[in-house]
N, C-alpha and C. Protein backbone atom coordinates (compact mmCIF):
# COMPACT_ATOMS: atom_id res chain seq x y z
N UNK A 1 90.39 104.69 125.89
CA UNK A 1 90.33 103.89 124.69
C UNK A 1 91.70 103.95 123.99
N UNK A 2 91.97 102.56 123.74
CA UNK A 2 93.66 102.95 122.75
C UNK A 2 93.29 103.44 121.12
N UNK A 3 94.30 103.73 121.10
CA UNK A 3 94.20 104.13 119.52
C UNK A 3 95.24 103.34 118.83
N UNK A 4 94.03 102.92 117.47
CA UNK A 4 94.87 101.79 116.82
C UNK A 4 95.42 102.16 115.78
N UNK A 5 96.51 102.63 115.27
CA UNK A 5 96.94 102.93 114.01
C UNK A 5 96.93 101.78 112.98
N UNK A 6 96.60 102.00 111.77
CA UNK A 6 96.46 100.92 110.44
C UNK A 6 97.20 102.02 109.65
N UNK A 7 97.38 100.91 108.88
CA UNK A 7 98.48 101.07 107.56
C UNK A 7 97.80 100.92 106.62
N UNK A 8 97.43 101.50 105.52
CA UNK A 8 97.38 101.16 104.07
C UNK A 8 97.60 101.33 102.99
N UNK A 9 97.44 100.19 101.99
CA UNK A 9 98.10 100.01 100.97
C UNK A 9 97.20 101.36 99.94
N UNK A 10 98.08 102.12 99.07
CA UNK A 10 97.07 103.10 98.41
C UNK A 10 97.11 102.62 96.64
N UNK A 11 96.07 102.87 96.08
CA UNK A 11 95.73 102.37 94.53
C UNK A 11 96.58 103.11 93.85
N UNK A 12 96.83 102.92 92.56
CA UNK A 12 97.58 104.10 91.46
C UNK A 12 97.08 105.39 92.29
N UNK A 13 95.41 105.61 91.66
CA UNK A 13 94.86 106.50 91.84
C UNK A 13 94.97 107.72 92.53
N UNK A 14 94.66 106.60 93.93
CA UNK A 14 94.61 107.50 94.83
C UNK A 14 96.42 108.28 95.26
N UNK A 15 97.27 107.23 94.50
CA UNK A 15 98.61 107.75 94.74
C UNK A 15 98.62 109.42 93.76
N UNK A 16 98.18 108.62 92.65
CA UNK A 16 98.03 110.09 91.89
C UNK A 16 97.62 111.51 92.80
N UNK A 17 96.15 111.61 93.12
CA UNK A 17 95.79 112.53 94.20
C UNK A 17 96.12 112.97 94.81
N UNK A 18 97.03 112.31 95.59
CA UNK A 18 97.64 112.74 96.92
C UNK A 18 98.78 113.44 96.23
N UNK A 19 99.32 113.01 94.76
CA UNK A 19 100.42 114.14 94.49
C UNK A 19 99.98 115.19 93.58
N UNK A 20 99.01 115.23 93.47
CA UNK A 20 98.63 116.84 93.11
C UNK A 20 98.35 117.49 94.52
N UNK A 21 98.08 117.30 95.85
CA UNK A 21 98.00 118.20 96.97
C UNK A 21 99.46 118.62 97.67
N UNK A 22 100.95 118.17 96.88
CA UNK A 22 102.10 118.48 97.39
C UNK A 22 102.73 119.33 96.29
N UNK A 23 103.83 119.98 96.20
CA UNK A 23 104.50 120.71 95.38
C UNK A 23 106.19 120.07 95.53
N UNK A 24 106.78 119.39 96.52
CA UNK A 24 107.98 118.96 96.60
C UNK A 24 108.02 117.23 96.87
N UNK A 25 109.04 116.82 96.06
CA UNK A 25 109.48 115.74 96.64
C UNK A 25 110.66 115.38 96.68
N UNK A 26 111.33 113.84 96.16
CA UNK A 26 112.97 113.19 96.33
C UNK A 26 113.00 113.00 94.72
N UNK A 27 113.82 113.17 94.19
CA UNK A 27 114.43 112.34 93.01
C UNK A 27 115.36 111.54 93.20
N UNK A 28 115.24 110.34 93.03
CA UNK A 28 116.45 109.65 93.30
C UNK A 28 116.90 108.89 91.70
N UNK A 29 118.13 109.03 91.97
CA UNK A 29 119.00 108.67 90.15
C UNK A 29 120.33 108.34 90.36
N UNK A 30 120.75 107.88 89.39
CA UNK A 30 122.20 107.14 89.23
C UNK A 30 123.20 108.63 89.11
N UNK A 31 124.47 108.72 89.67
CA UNK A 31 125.28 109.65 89.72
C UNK A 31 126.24 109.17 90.07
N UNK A 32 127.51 109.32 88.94
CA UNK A 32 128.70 109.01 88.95
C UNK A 32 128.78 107.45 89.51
N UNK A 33 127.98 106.57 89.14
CA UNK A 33 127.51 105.40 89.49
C UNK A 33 127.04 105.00 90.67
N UNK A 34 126.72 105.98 91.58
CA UNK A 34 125.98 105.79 93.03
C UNK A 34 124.48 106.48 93.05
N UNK A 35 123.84 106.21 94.07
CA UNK A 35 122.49 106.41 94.25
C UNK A 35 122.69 107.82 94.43
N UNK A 36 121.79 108.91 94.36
CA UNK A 36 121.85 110.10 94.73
C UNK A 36 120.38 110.42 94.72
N UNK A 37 120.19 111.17 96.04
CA UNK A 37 118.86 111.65 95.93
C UNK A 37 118.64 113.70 96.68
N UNK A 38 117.86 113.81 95.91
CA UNK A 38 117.99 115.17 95.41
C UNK A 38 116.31 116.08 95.90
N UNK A 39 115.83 116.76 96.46
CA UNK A 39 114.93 117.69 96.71
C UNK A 39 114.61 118.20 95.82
N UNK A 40 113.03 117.88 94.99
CA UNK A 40 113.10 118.99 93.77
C UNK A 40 111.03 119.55 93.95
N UNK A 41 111.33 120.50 93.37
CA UNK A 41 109.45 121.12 93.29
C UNK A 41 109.09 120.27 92.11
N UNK A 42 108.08 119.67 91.85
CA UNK A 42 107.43 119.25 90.51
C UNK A 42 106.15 119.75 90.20
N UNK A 43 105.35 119.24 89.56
CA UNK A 43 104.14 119.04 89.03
C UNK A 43 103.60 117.65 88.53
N UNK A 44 101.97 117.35 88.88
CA UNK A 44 101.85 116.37 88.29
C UNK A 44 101.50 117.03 87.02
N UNK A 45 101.36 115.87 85.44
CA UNK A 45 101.54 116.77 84.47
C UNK A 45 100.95 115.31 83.23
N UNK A 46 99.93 115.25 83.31
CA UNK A 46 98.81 114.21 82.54
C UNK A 46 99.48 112.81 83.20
N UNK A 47 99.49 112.53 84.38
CA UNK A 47 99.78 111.25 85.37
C UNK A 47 101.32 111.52 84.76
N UNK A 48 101.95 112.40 84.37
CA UNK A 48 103.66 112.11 84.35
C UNK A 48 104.25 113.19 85.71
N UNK A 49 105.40 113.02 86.10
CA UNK A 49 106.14 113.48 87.49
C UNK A 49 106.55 114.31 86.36
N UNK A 50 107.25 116.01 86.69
CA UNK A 50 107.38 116.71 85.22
C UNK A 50 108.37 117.63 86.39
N UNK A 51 109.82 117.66 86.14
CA UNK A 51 110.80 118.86 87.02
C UNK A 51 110.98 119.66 86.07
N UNK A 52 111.66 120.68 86.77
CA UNK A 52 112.39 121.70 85.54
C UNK A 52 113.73 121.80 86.57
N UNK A 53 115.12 121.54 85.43
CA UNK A 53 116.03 121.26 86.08
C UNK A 53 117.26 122.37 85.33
N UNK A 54 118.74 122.67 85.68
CA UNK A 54 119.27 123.64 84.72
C UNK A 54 120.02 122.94 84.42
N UNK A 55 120.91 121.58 84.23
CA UNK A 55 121.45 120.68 84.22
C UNK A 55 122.42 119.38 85.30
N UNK A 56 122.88 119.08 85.08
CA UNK A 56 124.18 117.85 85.63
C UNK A 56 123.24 116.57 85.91
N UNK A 57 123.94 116.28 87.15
CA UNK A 57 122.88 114.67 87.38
C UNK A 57 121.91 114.62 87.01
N UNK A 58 120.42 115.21 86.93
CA UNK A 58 119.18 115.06 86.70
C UNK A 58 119.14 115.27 85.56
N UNK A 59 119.96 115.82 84.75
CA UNK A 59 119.76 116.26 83.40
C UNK A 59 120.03 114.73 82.48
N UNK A 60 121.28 114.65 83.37
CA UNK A 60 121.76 113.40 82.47
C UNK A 60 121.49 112.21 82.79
N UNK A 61 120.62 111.50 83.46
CA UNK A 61 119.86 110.69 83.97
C UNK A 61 118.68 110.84 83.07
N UNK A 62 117.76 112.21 82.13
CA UNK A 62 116.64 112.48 81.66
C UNK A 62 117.51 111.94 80.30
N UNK A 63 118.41 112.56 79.62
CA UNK A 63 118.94 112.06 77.99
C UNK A 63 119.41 110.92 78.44
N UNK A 64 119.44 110.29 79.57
CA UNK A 64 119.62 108.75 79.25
C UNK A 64 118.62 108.14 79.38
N UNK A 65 117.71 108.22 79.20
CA UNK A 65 116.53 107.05 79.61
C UNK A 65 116.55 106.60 80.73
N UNK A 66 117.22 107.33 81.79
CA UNK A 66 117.19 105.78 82.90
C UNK A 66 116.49 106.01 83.70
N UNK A 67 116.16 104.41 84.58
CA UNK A 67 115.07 104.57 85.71
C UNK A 67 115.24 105.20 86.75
N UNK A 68 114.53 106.08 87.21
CA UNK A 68 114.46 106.71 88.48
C UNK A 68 113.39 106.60 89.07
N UNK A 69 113.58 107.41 90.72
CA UNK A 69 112.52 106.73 91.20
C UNK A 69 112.12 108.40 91.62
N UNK A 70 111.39 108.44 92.38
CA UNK A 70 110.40 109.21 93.05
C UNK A 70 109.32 109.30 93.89
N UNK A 71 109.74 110.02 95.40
CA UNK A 71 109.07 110.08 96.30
C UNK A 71 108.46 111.46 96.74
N UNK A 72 107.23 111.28 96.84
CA UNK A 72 106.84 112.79 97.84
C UNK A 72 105.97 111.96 98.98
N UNK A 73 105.97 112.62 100.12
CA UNK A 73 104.98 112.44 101.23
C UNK A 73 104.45 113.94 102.00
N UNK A 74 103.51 113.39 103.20
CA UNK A 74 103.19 113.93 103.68
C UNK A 74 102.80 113.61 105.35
N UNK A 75 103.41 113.81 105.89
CA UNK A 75 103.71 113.36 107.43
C UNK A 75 103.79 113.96 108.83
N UNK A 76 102.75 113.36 110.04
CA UNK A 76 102.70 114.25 110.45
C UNK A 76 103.61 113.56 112.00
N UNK A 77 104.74 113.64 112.57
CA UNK A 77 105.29 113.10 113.44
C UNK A 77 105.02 113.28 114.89
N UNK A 78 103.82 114.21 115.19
CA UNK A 78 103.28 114.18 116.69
C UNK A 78 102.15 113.20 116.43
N UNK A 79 101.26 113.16 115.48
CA UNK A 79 100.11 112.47 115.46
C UNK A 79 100.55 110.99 114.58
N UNK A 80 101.61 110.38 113.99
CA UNK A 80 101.74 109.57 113.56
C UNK A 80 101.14 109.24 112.52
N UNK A 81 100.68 109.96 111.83
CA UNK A 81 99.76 109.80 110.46
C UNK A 81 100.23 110.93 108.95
N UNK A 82 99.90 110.29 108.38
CA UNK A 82 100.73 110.53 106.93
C UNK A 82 100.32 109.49 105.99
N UNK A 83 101.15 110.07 104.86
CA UNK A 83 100.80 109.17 103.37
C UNK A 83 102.23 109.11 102.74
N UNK A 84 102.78 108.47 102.06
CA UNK A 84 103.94 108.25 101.28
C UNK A 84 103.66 107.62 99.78
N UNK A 85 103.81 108.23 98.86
CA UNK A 85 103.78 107.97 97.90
C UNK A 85 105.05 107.38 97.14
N UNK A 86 105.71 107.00 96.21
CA UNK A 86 106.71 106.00 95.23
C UNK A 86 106.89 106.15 93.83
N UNK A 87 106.88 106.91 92.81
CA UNK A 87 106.85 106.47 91.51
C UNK A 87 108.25 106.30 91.18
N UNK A 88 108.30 104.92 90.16
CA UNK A 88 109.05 104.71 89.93
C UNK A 88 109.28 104.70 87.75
N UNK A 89 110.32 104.99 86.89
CA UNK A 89 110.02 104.86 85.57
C UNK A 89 110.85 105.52 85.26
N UNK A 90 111.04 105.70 83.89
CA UNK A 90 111.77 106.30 83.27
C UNK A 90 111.63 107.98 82.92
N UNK A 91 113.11 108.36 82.79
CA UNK A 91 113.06 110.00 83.09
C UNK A 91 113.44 110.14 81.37
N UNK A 92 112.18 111.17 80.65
CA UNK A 92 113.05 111.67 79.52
C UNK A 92 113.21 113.39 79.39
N UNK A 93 113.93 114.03 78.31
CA UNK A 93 113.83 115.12 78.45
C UNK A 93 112.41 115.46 77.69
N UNK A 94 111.83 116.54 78.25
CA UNK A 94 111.07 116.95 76.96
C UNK A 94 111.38 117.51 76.51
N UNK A 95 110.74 117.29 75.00
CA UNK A 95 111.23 118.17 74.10
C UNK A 95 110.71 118.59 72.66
N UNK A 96 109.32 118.34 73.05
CA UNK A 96 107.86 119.19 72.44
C UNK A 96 107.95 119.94 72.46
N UNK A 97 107.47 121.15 71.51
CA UNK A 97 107.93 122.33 71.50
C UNK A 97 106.23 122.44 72.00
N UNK A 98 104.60 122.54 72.16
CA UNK A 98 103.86 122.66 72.84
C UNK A 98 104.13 122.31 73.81
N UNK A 99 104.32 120.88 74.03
CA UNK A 99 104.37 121.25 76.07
C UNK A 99 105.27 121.68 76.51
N UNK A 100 106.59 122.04 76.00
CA UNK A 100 107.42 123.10 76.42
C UNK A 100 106.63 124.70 76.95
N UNK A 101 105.94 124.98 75.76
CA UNK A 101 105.23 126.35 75.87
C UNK A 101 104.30 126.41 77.23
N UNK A 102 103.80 125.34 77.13
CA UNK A 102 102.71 125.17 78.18
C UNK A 102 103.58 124.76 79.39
N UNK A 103 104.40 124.16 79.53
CA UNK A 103 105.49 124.04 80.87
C UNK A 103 106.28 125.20 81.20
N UNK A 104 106.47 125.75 80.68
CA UNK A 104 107.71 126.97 81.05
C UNK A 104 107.10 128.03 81.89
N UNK A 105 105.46 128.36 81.38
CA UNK A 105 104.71 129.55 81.71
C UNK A 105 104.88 129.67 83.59
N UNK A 106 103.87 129.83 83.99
CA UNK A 106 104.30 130.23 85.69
C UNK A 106 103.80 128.74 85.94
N UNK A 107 103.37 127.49 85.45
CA UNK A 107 102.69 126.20 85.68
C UNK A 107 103.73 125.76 86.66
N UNK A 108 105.11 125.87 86.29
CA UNK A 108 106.25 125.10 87.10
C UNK A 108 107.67 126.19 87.59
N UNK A 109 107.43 126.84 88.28
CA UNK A 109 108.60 127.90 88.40
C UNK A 109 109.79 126.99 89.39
N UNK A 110 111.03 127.45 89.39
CA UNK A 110 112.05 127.02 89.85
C UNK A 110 112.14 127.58 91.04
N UNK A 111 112.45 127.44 92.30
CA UNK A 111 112.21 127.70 94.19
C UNK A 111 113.47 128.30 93.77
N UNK A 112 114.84 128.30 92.93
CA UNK A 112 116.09 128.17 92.88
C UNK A 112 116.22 129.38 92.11
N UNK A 113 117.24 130.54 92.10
CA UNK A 113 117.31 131.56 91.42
C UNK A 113 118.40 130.70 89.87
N UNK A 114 118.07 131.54 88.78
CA UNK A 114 119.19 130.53 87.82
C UNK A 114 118.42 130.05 86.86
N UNK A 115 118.85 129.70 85.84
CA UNK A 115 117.90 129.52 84.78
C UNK A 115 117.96 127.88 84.65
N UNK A 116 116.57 127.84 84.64
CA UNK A 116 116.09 125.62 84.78
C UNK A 116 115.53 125.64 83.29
N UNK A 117 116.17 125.13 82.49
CA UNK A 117 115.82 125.28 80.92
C UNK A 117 115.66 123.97 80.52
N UNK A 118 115.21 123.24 81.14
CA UNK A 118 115.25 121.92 81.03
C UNK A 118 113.81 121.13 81.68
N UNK A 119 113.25 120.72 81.18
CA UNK A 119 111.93 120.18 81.54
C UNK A 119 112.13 118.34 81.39
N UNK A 120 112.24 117.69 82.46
CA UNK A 120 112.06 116.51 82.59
C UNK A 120 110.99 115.55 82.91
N UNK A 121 110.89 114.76 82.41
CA UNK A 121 109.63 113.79 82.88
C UNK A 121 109.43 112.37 83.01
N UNK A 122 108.67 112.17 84.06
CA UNK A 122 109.19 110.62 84.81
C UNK A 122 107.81 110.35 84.55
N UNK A 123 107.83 109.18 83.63
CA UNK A 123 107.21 107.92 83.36
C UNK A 123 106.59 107.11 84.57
N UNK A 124 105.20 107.44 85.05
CA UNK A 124 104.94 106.89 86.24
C UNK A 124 104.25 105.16 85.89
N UNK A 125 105.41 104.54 85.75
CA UNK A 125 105.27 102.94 85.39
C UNK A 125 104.84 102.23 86.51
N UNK A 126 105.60 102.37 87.45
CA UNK A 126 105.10 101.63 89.16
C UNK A 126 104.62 103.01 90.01
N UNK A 127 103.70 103.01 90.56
CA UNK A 127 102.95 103.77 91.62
C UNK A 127 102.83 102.67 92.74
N UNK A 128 103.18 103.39 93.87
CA UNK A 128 103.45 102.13 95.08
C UNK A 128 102.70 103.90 96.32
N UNK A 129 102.13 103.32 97.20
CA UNK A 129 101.83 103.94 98.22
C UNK A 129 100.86 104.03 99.48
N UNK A 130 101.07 103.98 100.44
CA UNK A 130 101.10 103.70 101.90
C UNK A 130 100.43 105.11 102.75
N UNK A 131 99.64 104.66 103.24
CA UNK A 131 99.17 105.96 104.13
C UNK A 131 98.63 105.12 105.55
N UNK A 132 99.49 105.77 106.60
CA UNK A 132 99.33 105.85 107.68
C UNK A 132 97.95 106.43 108.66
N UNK A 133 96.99 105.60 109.44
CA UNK A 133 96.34 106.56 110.18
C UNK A 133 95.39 106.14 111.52
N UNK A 134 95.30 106.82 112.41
CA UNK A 134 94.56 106.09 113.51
C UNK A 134 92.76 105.67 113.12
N UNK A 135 92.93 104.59 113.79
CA UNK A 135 91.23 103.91 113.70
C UNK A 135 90.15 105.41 114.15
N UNK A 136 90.51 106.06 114.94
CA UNK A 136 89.49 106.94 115.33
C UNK A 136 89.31 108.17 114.85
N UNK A 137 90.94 108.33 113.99
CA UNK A 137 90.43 109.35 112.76
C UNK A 137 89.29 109.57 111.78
N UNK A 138 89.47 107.95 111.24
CA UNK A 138 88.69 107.66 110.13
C UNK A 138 87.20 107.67 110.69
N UNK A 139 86.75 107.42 111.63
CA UNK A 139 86.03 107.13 112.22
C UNK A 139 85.09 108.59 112.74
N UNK A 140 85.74 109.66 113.10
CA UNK A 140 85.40 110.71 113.04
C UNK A 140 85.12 111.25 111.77
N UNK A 141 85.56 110.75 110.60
CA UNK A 141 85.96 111.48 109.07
C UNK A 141 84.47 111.09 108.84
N UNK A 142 84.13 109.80 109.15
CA UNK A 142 82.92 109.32 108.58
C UNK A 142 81.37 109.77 109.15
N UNK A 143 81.36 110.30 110.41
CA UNK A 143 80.69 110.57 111.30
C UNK A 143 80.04 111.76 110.79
């Protein structure tokens, strides 16, 4: 029997979901006027993308308002199946002094030794996302 791989299109929602089951993704942002994209740990954080950063590009991309984008996935390259998620929106700093308190605690620690004193957050305006998977997966899932 062949196996048919399908593609599909995924809701906000379910984009949401799928990024609370990851801890890393891409930041991508304007730097020194070129694209730059960057590896960072996040959190989802009331439907907002939420880094903790110690400054330069990402910092200054967050006090500027500007749009960035953001990717995490999850992919599996022997079996051809995976999900890719997209948010795209605006990055600001925070700078609540509660959700500071409540962000700093162990909720979001830095992978990076160095102090990340900086809590950013991306405006999830466009949610775009795609998940990959064979017909006979699903098909077993349901069984």
């Amino acid at each position: 029997m062949a196996v048919r791989r399908e593609l599909e299109t995924l809701n906000r929602q379910q984009c949401l979901d799928l990024l609370h089951t990851v801890r890393v993704g891409r930041l991508v942002f304007t730097e020194d006027a070129l694209p730059a994209v960057q590896p960072v740990n996040f959190r989802l954080y009331q439907d907002y993308i939420v880094i903790r950063v110690a400054g330069g590009g990402k910092l200054r991309a967050a006090t500027g308002n500007a749009v960035v984008a953001f990717q995490a996935d999850e992919l599996d390259p022997d079996l051809r199946e995976g999900w890719s998620v997209t948010v795209v929106g605006h990055a600001n700093l925070i700078l609540d002094t509660d959700e500071l308190v409540e962000l700093s605690g162990i909720w979001l620690q830095p992978w990076v030794s160095g102090r990340r004193d900086h809590f950013i957050r991306i405006e999830a305006e466009k949610v775009t996302g795609r998940r990959l998977y064979t017909e006979a997966a699903v098909q077993s899932q349901t069984a």
